[in-house]
Protein backbone atom coordinates (compact mmCIF):
# COMPACT_ATOMS: atom_id res chain seq x y z
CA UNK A 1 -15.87 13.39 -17.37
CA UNK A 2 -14.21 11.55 -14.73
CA UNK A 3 -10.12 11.74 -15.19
CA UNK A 4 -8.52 7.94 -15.26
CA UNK A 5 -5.41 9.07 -13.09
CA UNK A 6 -6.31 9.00 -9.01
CA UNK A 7 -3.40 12.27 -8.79
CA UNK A 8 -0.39 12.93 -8.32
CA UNK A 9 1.38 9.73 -6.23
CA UNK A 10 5.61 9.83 -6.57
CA UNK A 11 8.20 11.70 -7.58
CA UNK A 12 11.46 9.35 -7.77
CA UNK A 13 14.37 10.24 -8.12
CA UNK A 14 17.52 7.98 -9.34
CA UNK A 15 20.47 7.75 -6.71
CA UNK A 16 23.75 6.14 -7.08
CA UNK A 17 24.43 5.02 -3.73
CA UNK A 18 20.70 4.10 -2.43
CA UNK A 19 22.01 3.57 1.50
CA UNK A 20 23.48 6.62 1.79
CA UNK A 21 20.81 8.41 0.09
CA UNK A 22 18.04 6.75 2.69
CA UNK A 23 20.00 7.81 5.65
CA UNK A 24 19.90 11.48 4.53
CA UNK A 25 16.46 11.71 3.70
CA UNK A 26 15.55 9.76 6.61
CA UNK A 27 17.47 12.80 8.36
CA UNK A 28 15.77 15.47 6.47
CA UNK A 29 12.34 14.32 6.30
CA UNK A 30 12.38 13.24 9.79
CA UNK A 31 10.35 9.81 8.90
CA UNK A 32 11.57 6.50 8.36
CA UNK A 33 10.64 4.75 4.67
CA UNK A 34 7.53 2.87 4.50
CA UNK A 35 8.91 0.81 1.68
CA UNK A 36 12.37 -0.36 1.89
CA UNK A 37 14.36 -2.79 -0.14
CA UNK A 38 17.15 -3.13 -2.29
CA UNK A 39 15.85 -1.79 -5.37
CA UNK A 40 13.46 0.88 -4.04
CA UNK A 41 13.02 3.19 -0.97
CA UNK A 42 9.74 4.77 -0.23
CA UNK A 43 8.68 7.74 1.79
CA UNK A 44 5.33 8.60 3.00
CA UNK A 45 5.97 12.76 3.01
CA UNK A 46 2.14 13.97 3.81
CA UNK A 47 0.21 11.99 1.53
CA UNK A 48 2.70 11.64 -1.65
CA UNK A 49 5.51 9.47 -2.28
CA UNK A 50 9.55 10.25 -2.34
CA UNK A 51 11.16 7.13 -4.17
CA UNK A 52 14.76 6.44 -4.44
CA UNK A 53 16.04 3.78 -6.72
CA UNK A 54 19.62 2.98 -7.43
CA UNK A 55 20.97 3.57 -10.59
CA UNK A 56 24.62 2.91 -11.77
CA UNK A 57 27.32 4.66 -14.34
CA UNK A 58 26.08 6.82 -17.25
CA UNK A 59 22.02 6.90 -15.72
CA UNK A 60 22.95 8.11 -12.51
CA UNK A 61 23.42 11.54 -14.09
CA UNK A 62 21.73 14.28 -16.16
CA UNK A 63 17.38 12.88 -16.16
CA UNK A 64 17.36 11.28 -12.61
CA UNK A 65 13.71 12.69 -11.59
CA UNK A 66 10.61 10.78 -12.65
CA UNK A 67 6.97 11.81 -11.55
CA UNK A 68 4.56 9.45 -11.33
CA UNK A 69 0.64 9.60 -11.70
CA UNK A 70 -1.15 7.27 -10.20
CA UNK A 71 -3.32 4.54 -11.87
CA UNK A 72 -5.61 1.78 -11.67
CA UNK A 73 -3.90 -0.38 -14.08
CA UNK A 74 -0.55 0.84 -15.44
CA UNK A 75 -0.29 -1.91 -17.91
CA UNK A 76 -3.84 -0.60 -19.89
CA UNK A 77 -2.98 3.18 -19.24
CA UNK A 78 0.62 2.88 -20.58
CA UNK A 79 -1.27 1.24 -23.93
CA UNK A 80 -3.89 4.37 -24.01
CA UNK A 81 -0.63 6.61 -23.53
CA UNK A 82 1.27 4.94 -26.48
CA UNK A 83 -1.91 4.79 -28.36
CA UNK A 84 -2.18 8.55 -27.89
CA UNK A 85 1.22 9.44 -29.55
CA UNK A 86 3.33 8.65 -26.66
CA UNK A 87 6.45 7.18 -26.99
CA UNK A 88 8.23 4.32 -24.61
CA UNK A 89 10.63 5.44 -21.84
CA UNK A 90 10.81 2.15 -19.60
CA UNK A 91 7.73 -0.53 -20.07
CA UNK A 92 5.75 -1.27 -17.47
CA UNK A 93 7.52 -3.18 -14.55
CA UNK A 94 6.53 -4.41 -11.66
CA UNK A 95 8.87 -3.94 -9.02
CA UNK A 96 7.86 -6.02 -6.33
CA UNK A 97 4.68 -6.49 -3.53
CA UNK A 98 2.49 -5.66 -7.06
CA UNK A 99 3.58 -2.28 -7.60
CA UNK A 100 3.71 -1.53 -11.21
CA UNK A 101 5.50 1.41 -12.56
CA UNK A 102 6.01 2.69 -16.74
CA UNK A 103 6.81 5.54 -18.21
CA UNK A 104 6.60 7.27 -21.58
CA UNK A 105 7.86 10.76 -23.50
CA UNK A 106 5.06 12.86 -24.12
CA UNK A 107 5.11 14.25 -27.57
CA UNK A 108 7.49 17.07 -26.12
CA UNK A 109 9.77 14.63 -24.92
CA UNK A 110 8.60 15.04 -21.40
CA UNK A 111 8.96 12.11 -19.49
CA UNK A 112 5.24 11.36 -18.21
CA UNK A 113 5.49 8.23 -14.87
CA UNK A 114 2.15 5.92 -14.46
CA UNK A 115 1.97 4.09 -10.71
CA UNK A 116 -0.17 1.21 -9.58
CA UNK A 117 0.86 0.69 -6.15
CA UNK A 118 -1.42 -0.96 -4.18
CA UNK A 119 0.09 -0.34 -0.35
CA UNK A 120 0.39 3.43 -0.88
CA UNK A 121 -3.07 4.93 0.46
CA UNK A 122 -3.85 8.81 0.91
């Protein structure tokens, strides 16, 4: 059987101050973002994804780090994840040049990321 999720694509992780946080891992990575606008830095880093998005107050602390699988449709896979006992953590979104991001809690209360993002190749 053929898995539905095309492997691991982005880890993100929530920032309060998204310039400042692209200027130091534009210094520590030693690349430049691929993806850059106000809402959402990307990173190339050898074939997966480092995503920054800004986050303000109370959510900029304590569960900042999201990983996200990658998918063909994030809309139908976050239905087959709620379907399979899942529970919602942010609905599906899509967050601009048709990338679509969701996530859920597993039954664990892990928080489990789905991806469609169409520029990001391997």
């Amino acid at each position: 059987m053929q898995s539905k999720f095309l492997g691991l694509r982005t880890v993100g992780y929530k920032v309060s101050d998204l310039a400042e946080a692209k200027k130091w891992y534009t210094k520590i990575l030693g690349i430049e973002p691929y993806f850059d606008m106000p809402f959402y830095v990307g990173f190339n880093v050898a074939g997966y994804e480092l995503g920054l998005q800004p986050v303000e107050g109370s959510e900029a602390k304590g569960d900042t780090t999201v990983t996200y699988w990658g998918v063909e449709d994030a809309q139908a896979m976050y239905n087959e994840l709620l379907a399979a006992g899942a529970t919602t953590h942010a609905d599906p979104q899509d967050v601009g040049d048709g990338i679509v991001v969701a996530s859920v809690k597993d039954p664990w209360g892990n928080v489990f990321g789905i991806i469609y993002n169409p520029h990001f190749k391997l």
